[in-house]
Structure formats: C-alpha cells, structure tokens
N, C-alpha and C. Protein backbone atom coordinates (compact mmCIF):
# COMPACT_ATOMS: atom_id res chain seq x y z
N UNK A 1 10.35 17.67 -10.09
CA UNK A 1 9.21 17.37 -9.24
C UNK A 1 9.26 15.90 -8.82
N UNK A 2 8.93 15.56 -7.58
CA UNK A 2 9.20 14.29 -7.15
C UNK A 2 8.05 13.39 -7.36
N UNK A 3 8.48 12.12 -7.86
CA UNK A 3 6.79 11.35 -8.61
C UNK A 3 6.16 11.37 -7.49
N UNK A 4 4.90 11.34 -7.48
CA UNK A 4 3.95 10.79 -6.09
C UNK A 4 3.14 9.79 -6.27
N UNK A 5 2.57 8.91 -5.30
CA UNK A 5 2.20 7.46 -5.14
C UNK A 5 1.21 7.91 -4.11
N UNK A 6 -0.07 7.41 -4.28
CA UNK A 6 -0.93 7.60 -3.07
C UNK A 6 -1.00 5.81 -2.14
N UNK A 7 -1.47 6.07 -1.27
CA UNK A 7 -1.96 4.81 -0.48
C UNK A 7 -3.14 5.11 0.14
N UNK A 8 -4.10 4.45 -0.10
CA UNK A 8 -5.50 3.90 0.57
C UNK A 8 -5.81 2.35 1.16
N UNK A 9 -7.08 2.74 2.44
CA UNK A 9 -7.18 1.75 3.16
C UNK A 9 -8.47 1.28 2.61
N UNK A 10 -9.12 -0.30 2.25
CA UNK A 10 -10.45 0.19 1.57
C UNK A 10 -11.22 -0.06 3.10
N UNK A 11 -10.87 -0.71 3.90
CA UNK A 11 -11.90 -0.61 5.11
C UNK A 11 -12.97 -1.15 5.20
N UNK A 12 -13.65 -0.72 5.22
CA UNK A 12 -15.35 -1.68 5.18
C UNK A 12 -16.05 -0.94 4.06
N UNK A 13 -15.49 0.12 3.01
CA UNK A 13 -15.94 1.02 1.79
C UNK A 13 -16.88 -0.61 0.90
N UNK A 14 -18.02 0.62 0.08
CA UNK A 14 -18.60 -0.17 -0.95
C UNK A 14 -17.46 -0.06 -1.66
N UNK A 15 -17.26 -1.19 -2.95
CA UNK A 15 -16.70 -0.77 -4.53
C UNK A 15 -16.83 0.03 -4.46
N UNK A 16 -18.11 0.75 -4.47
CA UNK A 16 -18.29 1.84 -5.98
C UNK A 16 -18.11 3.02 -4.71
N UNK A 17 -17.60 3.26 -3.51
CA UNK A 17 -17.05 4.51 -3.14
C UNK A 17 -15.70 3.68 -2.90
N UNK A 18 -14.70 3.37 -2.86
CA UNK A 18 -13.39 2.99 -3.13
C UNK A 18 -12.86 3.40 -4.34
N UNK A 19 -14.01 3.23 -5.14
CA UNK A 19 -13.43 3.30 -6.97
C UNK A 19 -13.61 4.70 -7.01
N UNK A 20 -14.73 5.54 -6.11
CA UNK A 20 -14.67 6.76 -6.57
C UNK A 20 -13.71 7.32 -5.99
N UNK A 21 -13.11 7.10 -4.91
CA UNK A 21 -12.22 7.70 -3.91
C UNK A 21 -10.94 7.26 -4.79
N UNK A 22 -10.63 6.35 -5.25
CA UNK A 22 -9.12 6.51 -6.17
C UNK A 22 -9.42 6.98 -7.65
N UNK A 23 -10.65 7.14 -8.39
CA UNK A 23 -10.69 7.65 -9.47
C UNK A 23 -10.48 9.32 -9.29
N UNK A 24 -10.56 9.84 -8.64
CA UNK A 24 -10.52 10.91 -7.71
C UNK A 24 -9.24 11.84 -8.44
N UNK A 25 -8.38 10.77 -8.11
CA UNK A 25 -6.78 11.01 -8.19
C UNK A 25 -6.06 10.41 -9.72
N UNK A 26 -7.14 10.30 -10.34
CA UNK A 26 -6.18 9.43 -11.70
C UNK A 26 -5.78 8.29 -11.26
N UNK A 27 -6.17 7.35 -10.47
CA UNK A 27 -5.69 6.24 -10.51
C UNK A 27 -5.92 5.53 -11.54
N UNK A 28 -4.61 4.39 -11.93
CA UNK A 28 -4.68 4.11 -12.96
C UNK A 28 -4.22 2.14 -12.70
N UNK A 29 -3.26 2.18 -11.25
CA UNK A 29 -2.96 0.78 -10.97
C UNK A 29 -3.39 0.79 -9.35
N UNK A 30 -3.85 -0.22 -8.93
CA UNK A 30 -3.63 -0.09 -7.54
C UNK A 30 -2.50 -1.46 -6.96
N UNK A 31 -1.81 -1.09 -6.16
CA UNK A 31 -0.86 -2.10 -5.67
C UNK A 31 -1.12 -2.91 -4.63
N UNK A 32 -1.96 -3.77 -4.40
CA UNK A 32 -2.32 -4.66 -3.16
C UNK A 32 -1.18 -5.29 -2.95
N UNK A 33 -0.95 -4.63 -1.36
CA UNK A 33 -0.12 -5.10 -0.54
C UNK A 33 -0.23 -5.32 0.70
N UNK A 34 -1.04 -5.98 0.72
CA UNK A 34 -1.96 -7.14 1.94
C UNK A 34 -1.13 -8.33 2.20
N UNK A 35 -0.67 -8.89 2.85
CA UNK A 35 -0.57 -10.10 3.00
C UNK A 35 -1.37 -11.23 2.33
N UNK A 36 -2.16 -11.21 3.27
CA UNK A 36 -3.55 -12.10 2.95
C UNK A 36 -4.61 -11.25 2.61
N UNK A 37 -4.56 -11.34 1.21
CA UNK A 37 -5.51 -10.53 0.58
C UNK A 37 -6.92 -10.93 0.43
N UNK A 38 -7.60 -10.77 1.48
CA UNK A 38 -9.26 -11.38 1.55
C UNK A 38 -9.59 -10.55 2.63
N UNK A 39 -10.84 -10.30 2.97
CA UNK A 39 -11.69 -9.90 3.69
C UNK A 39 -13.19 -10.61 3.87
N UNK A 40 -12.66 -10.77 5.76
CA UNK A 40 -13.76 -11.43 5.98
C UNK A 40 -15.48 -10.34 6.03
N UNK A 41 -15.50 -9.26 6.11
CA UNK A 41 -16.27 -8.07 6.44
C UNK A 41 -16.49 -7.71 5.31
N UNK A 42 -15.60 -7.08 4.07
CA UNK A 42 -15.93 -7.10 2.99
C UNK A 42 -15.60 -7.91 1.74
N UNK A 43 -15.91 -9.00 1.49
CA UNK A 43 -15.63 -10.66 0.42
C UNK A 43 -15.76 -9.49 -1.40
N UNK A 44 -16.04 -8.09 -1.21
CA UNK A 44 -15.69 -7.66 -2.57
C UNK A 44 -14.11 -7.23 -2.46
N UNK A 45 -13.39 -7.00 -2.12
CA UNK A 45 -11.96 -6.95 -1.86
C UNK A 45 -11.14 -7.83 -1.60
N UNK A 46 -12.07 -8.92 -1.69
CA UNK A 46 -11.19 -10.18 -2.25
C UNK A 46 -10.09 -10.37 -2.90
N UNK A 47 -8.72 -11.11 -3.17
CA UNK A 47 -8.12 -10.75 -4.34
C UNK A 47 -8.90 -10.72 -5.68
N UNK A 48 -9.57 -11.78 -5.90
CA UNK A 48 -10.18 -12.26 -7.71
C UNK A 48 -11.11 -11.62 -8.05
N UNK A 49 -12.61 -11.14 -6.74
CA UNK A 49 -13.20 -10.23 -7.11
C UNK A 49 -13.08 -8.58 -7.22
N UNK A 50 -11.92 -8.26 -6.37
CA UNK A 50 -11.38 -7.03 -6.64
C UNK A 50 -10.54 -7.08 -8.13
N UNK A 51 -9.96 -7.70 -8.05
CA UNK A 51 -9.08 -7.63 -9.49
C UNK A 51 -10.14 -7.44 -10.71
N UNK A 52 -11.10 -8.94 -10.77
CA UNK A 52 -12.11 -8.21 -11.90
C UNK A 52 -12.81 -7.19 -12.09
N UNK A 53 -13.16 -6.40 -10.38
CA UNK A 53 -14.12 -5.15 -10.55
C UNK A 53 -13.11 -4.64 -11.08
N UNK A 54 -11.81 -4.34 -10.25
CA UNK A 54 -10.98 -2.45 -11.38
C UNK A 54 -10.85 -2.96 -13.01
N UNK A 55 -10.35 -4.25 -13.42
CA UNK A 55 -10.19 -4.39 -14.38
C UNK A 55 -11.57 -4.04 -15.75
N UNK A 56 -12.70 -4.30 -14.92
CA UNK A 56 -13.98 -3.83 -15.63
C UNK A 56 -14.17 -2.28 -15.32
N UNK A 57 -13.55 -1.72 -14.40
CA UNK A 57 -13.40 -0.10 -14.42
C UNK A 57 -12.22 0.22 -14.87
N UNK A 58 -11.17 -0.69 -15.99
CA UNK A 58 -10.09 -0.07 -16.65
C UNK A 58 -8.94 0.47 -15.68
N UNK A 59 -8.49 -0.06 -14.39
CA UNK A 59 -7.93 -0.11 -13.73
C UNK A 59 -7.09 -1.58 -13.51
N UNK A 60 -5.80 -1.52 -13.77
CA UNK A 60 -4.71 -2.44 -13.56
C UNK A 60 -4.71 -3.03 -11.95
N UNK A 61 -4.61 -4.55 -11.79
CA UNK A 61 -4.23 -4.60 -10.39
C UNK A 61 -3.25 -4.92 -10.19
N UNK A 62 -2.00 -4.72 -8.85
CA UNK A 62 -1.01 -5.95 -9.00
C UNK A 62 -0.55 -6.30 -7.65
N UNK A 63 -0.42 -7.46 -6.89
CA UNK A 63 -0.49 -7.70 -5.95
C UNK A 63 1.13 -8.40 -5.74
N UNK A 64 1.43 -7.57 -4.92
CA UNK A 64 2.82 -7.65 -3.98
C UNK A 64 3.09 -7.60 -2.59
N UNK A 65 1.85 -8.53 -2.04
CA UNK A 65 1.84 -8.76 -0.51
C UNK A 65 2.71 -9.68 -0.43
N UNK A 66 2.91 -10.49 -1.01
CA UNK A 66 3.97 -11.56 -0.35
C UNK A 66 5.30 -11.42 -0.19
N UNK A 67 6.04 -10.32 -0.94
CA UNK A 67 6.90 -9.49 -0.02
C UNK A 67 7.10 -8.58 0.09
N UNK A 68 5.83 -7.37 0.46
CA UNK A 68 5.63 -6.27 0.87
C UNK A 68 4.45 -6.62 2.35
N UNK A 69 4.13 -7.56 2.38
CA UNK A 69 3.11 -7.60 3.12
C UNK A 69 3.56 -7.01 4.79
N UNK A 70 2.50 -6.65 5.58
CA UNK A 70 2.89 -6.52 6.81
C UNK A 70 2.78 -7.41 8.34
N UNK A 71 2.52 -8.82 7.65
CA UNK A 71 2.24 -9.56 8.26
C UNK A 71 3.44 -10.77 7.70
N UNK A 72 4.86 -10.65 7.70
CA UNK A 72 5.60 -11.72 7.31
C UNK A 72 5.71 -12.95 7.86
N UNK A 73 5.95 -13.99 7.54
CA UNK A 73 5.61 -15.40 7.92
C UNK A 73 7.21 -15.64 9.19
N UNK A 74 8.02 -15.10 8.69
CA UNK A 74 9.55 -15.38 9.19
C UNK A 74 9.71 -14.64 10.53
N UNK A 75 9.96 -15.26 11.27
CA UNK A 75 9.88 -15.25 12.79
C UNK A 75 11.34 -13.59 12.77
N UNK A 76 12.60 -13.88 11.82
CA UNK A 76 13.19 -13.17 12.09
C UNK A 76 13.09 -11.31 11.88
N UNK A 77 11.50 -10.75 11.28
CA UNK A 77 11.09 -9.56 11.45
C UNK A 77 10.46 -9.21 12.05
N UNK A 78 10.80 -9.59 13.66
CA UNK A 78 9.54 -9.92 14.70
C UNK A 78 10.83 -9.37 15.96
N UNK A 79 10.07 -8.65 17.00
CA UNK A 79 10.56 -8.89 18.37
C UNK A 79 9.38 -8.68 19.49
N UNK A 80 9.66 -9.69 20.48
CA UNK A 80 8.11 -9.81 21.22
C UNK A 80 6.87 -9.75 20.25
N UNK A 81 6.42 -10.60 19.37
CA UNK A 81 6.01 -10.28 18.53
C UNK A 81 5.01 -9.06 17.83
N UNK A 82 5.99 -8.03 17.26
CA UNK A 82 5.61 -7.03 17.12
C UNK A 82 6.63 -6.82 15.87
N UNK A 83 6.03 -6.97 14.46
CA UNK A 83 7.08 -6.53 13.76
C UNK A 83 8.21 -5.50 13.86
N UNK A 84 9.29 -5.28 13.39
CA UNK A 84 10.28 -4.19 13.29
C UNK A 84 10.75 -4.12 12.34
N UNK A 85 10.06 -3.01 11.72
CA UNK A 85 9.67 -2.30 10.12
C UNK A 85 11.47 -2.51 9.33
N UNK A 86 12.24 -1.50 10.25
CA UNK A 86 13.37 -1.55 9.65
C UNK A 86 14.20 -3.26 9.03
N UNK A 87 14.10 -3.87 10.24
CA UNK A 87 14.24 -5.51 9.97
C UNK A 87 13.52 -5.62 8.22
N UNK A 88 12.56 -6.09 8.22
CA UNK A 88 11.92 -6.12 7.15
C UNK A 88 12.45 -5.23 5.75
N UNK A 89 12.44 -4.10 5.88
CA UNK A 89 13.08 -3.51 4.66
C UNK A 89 14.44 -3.57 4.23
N UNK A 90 14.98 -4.03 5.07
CA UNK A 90 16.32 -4.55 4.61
C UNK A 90 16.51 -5.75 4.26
N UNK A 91 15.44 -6.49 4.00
CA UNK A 91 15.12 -7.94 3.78
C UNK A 91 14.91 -7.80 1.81
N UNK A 92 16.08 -8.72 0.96
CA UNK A 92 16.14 -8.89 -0.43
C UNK A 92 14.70 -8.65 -0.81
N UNK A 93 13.51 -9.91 -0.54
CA UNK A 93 12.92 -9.98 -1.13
C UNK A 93 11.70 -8.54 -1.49
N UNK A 94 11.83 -7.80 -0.15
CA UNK A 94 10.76 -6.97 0.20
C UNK A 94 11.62 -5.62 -0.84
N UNK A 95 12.96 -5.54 -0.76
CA UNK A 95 14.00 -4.51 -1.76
C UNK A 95 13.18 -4.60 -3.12
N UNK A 96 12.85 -6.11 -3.67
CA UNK A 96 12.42 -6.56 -5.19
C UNK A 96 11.10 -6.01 -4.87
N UNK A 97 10.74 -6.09 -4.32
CA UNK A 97 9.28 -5.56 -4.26
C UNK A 97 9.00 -4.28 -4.69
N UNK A 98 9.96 -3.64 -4.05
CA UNK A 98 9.81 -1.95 -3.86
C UNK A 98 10.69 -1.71 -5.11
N UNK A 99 11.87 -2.74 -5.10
CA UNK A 99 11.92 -1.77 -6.32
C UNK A 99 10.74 -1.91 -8.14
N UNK A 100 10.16 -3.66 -7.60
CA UNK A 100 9.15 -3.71 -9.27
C UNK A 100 7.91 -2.70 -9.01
N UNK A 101 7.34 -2.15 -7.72
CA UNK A 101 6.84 -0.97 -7.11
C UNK A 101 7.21 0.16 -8.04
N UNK A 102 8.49 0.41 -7.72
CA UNK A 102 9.02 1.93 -8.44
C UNK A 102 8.84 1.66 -9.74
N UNK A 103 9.52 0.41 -10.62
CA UNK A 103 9.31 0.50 -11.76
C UNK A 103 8.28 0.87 -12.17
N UNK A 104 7.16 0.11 -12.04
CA UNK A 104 5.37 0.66 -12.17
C UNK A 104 5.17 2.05 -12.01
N UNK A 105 5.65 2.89 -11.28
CA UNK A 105 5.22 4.91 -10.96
C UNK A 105 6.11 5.22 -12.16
N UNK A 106 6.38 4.48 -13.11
CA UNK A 106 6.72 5.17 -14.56
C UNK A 106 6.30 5.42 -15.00
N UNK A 107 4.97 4.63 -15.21
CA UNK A 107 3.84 4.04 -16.42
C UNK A 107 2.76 4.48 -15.89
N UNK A 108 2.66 4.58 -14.90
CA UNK A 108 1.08 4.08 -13.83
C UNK A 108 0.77 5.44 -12.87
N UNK A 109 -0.10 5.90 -12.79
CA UNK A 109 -0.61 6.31 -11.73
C UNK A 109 -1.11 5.23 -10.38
N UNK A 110 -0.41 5.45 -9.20
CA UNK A 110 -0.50 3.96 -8.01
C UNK A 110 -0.96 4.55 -6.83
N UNK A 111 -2.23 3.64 -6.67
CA UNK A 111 -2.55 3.65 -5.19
C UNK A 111 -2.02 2.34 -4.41
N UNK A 112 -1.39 2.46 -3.35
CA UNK A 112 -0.91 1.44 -2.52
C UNK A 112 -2.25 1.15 -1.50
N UNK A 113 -2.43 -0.21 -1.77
CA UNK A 113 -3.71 -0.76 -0.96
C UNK A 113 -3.23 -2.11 0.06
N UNK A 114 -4.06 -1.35 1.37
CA UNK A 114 -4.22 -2.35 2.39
C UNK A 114 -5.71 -2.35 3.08
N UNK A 115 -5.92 -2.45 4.35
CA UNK A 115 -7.41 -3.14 4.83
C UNK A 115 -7.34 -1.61 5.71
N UNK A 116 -6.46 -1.18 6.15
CA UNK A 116 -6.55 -0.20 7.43
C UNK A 116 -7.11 1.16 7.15
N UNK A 117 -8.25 1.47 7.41
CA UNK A 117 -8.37 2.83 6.87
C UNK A 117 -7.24 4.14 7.23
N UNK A 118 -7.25 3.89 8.83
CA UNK A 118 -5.92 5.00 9.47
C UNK A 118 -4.49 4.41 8.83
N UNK A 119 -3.87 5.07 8.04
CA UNK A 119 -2.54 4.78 7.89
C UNK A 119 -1.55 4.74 8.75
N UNK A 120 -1.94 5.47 9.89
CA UNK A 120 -0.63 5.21 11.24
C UNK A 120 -0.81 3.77 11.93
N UNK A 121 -1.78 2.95 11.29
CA UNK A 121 -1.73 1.68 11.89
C UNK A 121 -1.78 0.64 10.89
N UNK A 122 -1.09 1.34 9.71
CA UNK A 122 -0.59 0.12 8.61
C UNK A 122 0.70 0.35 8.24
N UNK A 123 1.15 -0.88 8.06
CA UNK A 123 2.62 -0.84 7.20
C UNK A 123 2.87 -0.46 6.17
N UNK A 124 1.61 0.28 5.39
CA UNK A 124 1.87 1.31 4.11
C UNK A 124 2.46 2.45 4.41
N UNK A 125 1.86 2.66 5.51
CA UNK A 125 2.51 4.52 6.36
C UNK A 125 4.23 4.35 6.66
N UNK A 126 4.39 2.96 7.52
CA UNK A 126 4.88 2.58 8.78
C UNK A 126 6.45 2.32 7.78
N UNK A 127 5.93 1.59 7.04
CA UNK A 127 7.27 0.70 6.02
C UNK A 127 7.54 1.16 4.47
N UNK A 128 6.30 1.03 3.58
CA UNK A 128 6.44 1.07 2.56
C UNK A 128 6.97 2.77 1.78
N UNK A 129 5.61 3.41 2.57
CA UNK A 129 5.76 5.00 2.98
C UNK A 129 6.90 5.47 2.89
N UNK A 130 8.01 5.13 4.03
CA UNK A 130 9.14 5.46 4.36
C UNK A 130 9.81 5.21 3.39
N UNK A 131 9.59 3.73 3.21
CA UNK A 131 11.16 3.61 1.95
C UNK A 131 10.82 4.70 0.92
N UNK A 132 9.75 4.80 0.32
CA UNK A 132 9.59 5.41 -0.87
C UNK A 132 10.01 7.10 -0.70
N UNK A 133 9.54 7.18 0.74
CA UNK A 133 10.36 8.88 0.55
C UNK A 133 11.53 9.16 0.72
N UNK A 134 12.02 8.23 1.27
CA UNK A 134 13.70 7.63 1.31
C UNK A 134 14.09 7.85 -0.43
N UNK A 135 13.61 7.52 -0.91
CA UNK A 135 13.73 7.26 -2.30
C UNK A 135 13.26 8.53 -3.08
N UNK A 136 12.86 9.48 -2.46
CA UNK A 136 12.50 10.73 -3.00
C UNK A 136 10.96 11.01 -3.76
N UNK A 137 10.03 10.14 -3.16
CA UNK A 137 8.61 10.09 -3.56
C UNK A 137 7.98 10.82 -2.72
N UNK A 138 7.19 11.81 -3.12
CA UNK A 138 6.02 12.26 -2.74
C UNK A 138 4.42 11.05 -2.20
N UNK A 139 4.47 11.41 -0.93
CA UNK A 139 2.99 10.14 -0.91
C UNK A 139 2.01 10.80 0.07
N UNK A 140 0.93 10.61 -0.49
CA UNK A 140 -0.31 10.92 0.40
C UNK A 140 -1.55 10.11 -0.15
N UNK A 141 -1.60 9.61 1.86
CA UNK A 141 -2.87 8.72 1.86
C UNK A 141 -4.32 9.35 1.84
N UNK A 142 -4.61 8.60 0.98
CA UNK A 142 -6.31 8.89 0.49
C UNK A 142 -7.22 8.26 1.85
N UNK A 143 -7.75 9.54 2.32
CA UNK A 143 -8.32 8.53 3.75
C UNK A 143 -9.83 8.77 3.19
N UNK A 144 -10.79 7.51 4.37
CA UNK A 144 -11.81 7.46 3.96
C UNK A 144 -13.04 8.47 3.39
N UNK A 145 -12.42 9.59 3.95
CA UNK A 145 -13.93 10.63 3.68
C UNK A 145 -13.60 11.71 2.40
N UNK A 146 -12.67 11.11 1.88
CA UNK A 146 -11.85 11.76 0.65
C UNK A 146 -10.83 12.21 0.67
N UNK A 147 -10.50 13.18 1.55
CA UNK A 147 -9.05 14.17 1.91
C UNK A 147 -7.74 13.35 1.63
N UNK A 148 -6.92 14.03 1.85
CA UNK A 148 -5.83 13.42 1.83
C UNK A 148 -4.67 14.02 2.51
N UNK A 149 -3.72 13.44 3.02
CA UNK A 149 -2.84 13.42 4.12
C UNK A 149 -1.40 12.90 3.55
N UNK A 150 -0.97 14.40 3.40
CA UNK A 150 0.38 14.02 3.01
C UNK A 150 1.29 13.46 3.91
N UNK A 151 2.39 12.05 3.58
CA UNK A 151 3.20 11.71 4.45
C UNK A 151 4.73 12.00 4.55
N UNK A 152 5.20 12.86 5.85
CA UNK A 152 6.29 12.51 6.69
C UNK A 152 7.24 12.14 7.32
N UNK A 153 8.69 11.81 6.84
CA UNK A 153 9.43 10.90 7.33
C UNK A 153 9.25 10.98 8.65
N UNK A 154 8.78 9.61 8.82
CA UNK A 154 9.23 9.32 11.02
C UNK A 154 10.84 9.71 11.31
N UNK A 155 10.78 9.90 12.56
CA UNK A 155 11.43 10.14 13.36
C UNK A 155 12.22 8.64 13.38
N UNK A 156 11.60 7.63 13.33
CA UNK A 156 12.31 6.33 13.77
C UNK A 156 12.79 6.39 12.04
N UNK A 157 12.30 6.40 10.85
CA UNK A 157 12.99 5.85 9.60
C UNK A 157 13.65 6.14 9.44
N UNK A 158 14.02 7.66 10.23
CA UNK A 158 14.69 8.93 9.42
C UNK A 158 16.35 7.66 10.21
N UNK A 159 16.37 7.06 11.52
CA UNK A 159 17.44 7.05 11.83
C UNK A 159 18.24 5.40 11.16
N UNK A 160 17.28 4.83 10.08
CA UNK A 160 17.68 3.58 9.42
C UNK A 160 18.65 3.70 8.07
C-alpha cells in the first residue's frame, strides 16, 4: 500500500476548524511549507503562534519553506516571472527537503500546509504533490469544507 500524505490550505479558517479539519485524518505533524510563513488576514497562522496552538493540541510542527517554499528568492526558478516548478525540483536544496519530508511519513501522520485553500493554485498540488507521487505516495488535499480530493499526476510532471 502506498504511504499517503495529505495537504491543506488554512485560508482565512479559525484554529479550531483547521485543527478539526486535520484531526479529521489522524494528523499527527503538519509540514509548513510557506515561504513566508505569516499571515496578514489571519496573524493565528503565524509561524510561533501556530506552532504553539498544534503543539498544545499534541500536534508536531515543522517548517520547510525555505526550501520547499513556492515563492524562491533565486531569480534562476523563474521565467517571465512565473516560477517553473520543474526548475525548482531539481534544485539540491528543495531534493533535502523532500527527502527530510519523506523521512517524517515514517513516524508521522503529515499534512502539507500552505495559505491557498484551492490546491491548483499552490505549489503543494503544482510541485511538492508531484514529486511525492513520483515517489510513489498517495496524496489528497483536505479542502476547506472537509472533503477531500485525491491528487493526479499532471500532464506537465508526468514529462520531467
């Protein structure tokens, strides 16, 4: 059976329906992989105050935006500026990422967290998504109203 990894967007969600929407699923770590992990709309998804809420709901955090993020600083994962996913995943540091990522779905039940509620307009769907089913993971995003949406190799990953 192939491990599975969910990803959620928290969006403009309270805590306490975010926490119910990944307690849902056995979550047990969530993986913030934000770039810039703050929110101006919601300041509880902060990095420090999110970290202390799951940790007071017995939930692990661990944050690997800085090279998983989808907003990279380096001009060279960019054309017209518009990232290009593949660029990026073939990039060392973002490899270490994904792979201290995998290590964690040993131990952990993982939700992969970003700001976007629709996953077709985050680089969890777009990038992270891909590699991991590349890699033989099962993933489905937890969208806002509970459901969940199993993901798909693209058409574009399938040809990287």
């Amino acid at each position: 059976m192939a491990p599975k990894v969910f990803t959620i967007g928290h969006s403009n969600h309270l805590f306490s329906t975010f926490l119910e929407l990944i307690q849902e699923h056995d979550i047990n770590l969530v993986a913030d992989v934000r770039t810039n992990p703050y929110s101006k709309h919601s300041p509880h998804f902060n990095k420090k105050p999110l970290q202390k809420s799951l940790e007071e709901s017995l939930i692990k955090y661990v944050y690997l935006g800085k090279n998983m993020g989808g907003k990279p600083r380096d001009k060279k994962f960019y054309h017209n500026h518009e990232l290009i996913y593949h660029r990026l995943e073939k990039d060392e540091k973002y490899q270490e990422a994904l792979n201290e990522l995998i290590k964690l779905t040993e131990k952990n039940q993982i939700v992969i967290m970003c700001s976007e509620e629709d996953p077709k307009s985050c680089h969890r769907h777009h990038l992270i998504g891909q590699s991991l089913l590349k890699k033989g993971f099962e993933i489905s995003h937890i969208r806002g109203h509970g459901d969940t949406d199993k993901v798909e190799m693209d058409f574009q990953a399938r040809l990287v």
